[in-house]
Protein backbone atom coordinates (compact mmCIF):
# COMPACT_ATOMS: atom_id res chain seq x y z
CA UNK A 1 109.72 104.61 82.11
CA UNK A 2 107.64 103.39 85.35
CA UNK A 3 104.53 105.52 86.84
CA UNK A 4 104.89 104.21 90.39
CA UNK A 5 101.69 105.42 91.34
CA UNK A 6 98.38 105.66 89.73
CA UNK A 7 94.96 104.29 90.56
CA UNK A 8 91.92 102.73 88.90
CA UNK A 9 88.39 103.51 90.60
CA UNK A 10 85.30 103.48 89.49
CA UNK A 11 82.23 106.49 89.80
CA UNK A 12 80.61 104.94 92.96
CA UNK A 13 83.81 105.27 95.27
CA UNK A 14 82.53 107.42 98.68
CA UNK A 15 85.35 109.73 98.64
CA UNK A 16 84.53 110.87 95.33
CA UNK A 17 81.65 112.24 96.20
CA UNK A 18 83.13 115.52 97.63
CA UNK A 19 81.97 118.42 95.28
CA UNK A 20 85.34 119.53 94.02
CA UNK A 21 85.89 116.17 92.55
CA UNK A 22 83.36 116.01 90.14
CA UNK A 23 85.85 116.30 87.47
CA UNK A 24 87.24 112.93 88.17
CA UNK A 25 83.98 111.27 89.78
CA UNK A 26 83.49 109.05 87.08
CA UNK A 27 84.99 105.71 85.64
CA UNK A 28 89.11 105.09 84.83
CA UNK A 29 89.71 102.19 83.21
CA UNK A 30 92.67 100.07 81.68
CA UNK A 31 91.54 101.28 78.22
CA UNK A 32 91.72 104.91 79.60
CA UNK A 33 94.87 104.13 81.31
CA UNK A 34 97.14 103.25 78.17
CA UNK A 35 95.81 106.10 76.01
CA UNK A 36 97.73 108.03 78.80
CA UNK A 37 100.62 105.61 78.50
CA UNK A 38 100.97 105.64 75.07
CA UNK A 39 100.86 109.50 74.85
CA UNK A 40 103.60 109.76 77.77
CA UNK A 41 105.88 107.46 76.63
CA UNK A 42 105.38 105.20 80.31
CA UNK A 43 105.14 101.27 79.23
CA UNK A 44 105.03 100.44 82.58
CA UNK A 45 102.77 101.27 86.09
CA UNK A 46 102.07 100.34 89.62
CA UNK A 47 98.48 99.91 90.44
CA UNK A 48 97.72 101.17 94.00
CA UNK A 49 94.80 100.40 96.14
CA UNK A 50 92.12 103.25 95.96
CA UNK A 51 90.23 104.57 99.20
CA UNK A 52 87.98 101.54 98.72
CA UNK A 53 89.31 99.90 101.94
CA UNK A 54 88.46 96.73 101.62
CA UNK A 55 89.71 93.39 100.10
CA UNK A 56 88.04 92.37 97.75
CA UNK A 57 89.20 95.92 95.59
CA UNK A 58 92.60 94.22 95.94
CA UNK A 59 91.52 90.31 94.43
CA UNK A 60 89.95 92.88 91.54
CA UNK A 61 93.26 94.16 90.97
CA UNK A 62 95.63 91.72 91.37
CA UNK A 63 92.83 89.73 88.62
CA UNK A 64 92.87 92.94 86.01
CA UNK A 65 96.81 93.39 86.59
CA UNK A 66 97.52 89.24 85.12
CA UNK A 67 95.64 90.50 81.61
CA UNK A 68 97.42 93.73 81.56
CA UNK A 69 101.07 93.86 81.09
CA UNK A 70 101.39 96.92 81.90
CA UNK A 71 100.69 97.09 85.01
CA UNK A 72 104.02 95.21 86.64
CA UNK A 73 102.98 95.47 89.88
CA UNK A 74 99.82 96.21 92.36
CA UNK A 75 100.13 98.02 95.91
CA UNK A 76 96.54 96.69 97.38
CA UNK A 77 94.74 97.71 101.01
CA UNK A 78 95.10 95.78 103.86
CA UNK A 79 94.79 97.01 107.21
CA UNK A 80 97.85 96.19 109.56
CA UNK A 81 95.72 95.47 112.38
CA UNK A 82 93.69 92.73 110.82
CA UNK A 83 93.67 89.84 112.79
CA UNK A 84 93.45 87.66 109.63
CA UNK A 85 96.16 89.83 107.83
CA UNK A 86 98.51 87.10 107.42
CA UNK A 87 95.93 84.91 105.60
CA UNK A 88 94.80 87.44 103.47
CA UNK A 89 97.77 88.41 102.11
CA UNK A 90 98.72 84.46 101.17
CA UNK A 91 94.94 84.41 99.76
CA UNK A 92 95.75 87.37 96.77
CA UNK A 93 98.88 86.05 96.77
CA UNK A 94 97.38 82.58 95.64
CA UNK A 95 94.69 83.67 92.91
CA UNK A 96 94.75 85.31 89.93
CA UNK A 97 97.74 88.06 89.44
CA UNK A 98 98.92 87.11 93.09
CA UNK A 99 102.66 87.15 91.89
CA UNK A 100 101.62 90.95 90.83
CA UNK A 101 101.52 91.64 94.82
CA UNK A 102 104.37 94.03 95.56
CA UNK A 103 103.21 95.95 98.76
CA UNK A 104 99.80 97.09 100.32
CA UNK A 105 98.76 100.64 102.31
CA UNK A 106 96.05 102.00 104.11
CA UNK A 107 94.74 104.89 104.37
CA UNK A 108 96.78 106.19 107.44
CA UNK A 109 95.96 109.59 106.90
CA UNK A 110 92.40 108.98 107.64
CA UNK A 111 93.30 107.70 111.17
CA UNK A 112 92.78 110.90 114.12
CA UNK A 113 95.60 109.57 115.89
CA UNK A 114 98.99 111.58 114.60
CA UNK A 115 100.80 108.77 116.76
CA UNK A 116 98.66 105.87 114.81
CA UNK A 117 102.05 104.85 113.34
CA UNK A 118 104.07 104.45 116.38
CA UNK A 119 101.39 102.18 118.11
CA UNK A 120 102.93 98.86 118.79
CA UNK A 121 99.73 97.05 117.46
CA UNK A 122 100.40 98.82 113.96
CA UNK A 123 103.64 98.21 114.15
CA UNK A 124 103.35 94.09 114.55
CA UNK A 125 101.52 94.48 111.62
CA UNK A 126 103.77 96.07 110.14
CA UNK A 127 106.41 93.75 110.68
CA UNK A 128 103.91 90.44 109.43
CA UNK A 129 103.66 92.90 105.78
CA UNK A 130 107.78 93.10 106.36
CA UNK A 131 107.96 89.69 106.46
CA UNK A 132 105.97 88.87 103.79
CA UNK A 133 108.31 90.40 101.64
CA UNK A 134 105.71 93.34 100.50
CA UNK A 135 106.20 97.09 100.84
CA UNK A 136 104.09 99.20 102.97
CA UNK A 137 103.31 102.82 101.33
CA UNK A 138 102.49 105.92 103.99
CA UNK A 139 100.02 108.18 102.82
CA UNK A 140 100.11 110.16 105.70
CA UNK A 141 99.51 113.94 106.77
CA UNK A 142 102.56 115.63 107.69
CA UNK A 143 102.14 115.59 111.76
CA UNK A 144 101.83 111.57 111.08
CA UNK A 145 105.66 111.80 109.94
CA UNK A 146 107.03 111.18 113.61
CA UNK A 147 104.92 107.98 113.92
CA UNK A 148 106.26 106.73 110.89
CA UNK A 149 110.03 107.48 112.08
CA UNK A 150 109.11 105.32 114.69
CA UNK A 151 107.91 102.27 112.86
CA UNK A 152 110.46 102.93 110.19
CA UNK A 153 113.72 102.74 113.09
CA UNK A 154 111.64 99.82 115.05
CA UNK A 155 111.32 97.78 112.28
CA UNK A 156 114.57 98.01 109.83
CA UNK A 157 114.36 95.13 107.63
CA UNK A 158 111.01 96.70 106.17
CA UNK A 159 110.65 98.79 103.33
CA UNK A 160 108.86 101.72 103.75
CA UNK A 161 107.41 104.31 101.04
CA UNK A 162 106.32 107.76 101.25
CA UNK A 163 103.32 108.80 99.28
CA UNK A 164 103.26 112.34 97.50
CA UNK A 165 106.09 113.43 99.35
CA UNK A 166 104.20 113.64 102.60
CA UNK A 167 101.59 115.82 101.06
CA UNK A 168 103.69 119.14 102.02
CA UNK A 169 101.10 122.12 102.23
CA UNK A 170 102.42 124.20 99.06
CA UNK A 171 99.71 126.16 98.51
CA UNK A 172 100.50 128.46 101.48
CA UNK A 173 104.16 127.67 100.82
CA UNK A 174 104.83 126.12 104.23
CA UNK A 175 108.34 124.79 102.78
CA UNK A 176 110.15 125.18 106.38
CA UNK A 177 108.05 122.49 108.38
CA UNK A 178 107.64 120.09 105.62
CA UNK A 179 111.50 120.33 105.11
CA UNK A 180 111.68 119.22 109.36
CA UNK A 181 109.27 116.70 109.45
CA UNK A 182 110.41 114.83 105.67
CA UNK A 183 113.87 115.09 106.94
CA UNK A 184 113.70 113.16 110.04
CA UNK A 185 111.54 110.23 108.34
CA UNK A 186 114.87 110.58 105.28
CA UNK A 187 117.57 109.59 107.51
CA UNK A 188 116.17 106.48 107.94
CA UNK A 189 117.50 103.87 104.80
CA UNK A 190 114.75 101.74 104.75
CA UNK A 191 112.45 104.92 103.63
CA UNK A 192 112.00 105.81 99.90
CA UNK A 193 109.76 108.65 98.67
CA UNK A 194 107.35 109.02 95.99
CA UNK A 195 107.61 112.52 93.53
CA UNK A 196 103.86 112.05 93.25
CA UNK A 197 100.67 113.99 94.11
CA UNK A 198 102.07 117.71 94.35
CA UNK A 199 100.21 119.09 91.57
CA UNK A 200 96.65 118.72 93.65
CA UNK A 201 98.39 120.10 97.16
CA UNK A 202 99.92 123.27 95.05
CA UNK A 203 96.70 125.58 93.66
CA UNK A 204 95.19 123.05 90.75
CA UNK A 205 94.32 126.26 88.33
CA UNK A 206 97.52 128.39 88.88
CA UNK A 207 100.63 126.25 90.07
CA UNK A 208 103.58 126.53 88.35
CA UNK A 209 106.37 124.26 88.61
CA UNK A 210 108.62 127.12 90.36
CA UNK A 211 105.83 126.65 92.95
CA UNK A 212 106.86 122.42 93.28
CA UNK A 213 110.90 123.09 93.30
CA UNK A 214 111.45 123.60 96.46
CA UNK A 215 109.66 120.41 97.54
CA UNK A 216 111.34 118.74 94.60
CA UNK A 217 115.11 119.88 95.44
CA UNK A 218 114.31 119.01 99.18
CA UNK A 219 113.26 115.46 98.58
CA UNK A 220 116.60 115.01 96.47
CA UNK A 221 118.79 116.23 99.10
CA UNK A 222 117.19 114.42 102.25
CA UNK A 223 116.42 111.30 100.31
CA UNK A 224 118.95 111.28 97.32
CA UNK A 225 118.62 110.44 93.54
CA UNK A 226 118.14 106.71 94.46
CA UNK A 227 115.73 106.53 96.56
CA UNK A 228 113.18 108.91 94.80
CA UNK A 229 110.56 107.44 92.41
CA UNK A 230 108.02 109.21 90.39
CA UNK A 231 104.21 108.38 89.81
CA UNK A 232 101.35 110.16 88.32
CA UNK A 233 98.84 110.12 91.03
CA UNK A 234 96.56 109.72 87.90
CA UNK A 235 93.38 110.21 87.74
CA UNK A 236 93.85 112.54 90.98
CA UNK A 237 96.37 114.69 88.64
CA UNK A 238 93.47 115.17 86.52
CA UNK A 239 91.87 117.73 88.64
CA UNK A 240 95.19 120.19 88.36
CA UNK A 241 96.84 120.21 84.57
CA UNK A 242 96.79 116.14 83.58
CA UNK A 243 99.18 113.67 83.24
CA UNK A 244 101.55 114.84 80.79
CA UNK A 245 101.94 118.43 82.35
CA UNK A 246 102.62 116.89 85.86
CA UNK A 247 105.34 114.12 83.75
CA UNK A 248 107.24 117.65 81.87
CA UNK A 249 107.10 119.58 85.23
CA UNK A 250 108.30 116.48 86.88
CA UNK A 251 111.18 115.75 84.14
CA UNK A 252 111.98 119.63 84.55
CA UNK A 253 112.41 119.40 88.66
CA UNK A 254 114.64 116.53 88.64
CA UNK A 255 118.18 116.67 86.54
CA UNK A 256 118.31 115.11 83.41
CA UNK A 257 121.27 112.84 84.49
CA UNK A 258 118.96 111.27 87.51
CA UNK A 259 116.25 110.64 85.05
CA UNK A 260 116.70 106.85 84.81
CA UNK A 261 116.71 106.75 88.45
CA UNK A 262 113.99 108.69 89.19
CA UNK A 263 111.57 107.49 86.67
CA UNK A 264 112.65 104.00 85.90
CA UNK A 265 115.21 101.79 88.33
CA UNK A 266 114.43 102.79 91.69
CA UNK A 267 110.41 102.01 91.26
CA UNK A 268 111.87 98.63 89.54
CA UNK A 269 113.90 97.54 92.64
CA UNK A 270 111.43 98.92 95.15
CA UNK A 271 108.95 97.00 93.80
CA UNK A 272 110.86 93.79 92.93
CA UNK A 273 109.63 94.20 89.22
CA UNK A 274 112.00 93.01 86.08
């Protein structure tokens, strides 16, 4: 089983610093990391970059990913309108655990520009990450979706990966937008989605996983059993239930005969890993 989605951070990230995540403002190491493996039954993970922003977190990760077989594969930060972006990527490509390089992000849904996605600056950029043979993962709030439809139908021979499922708005239950927005960004191939991060959008004290099925069922009908992969979002999933309550709920939405797809070969061929 793959987690195709779960960071690594350390106490002194900025974002942390927002009250409500004082539960997880603190160290989350490798050694932390595989006590959750083992107790899951997941023997393998993708790293991905987090909120750092900046390079050198990526080098750091590609380094601790080459002494840690477990993690098969690291999504680091780059920024697609980086001047230099071409020679950064060969640069972690060339030192330690560069062969560990599967795809990079940024933090899109930072950006106050809903259209930030459609720009044709991003979306050169986008096409140099294409190129490279790397993914490019959107974490992106939902009225971003129609710039990403646009970069994903300008630039087809990329390979494109939603984040937490767009981050749908389940606490107030606001199924019917999410549904409009997720579907458009669906019908194009080159997308794939990530069953990740819905635990901390649904209430963290109270959800239940009635309250995740209907984003669950949508994402398998828009983006079908092979192009659905699931992650932890750990240690964000430690602020609403933990990583093995978010893996059961997960294993509960999807149906057992999709589990190998879900939670093993379609983060293996996504990410290029063995």
């Amino acid at each position: 089983m793959i987690d195709a989605h779960h960071h690594l951070w350390t106490a002194g990230y900025a974002w942390l610093a927002e009250p409500e995540l004082a539960p997880i403002r603190r160290d989350y190491t490798v050694d932390d990391l595989r006590q959750r493996l083992a107790r899951a039954g997941v023997t393998r993970t993708v790293l991905v970059e987090a909120g750092r922003c900046d390079d050198a977190e990526t080098t750091e990760f590609l380094a601790l990913a080459a002494g840690t077989p477990e993690i098969a594969a690291v999504v680091g930060w780059a920024d697609p309108l980086d001047p230099r972006l071409a020679e950064k990527l060969d640069a972690h490509r060339a030192g330690p655990g560069g062969a560990k390089l599967a795809g990079v992000r940024s933090q899109v849904q930072a950006e106050p520009d809903p259209g930030f996605l459609a720009r044709p600056d991003v979306i050169d950029g986008l096409a140099l990450i294409a190129d490279a043979g790397l993914t490019f993962d959107l974490v992106i709030r939902a009225e971003q979706i129609p710039g990403a439809v646009v970069a994903a139908t300008s630039l087809p021979h990329a390979r494109l990966v939603l984040d937490h499922l767009g981050k749908p708005q389940i606490r107030s239950g606001a199924v019917a937008p999410w549904r409009a927005a997720v579907a458009g960004l669906a019908a194009c191939p080159n997308v794939v989605a990530k069953l990740s991060g819905l635990v901390t959008e649904a209430d963290w004290a109270t959800w239940q996983v009635d309250d995740l099925r209907p984003y669950a069922d949508g994402a398998l009908e828009f983006f079908g059993p092979d192009r659905l992969l699931w992650g932890s979002d750990w240690p964000v999933v430690e602020l609403a239930g933990g990583y093995e309550r978010w893996l059961a709920a997960a294993r509960d939405l999807i149906p057992a005969h999709l589990h190998a797809a879900v939670f093993t070969d379609n983060a293996a061929r996504t990410y290029g890993l063995d």
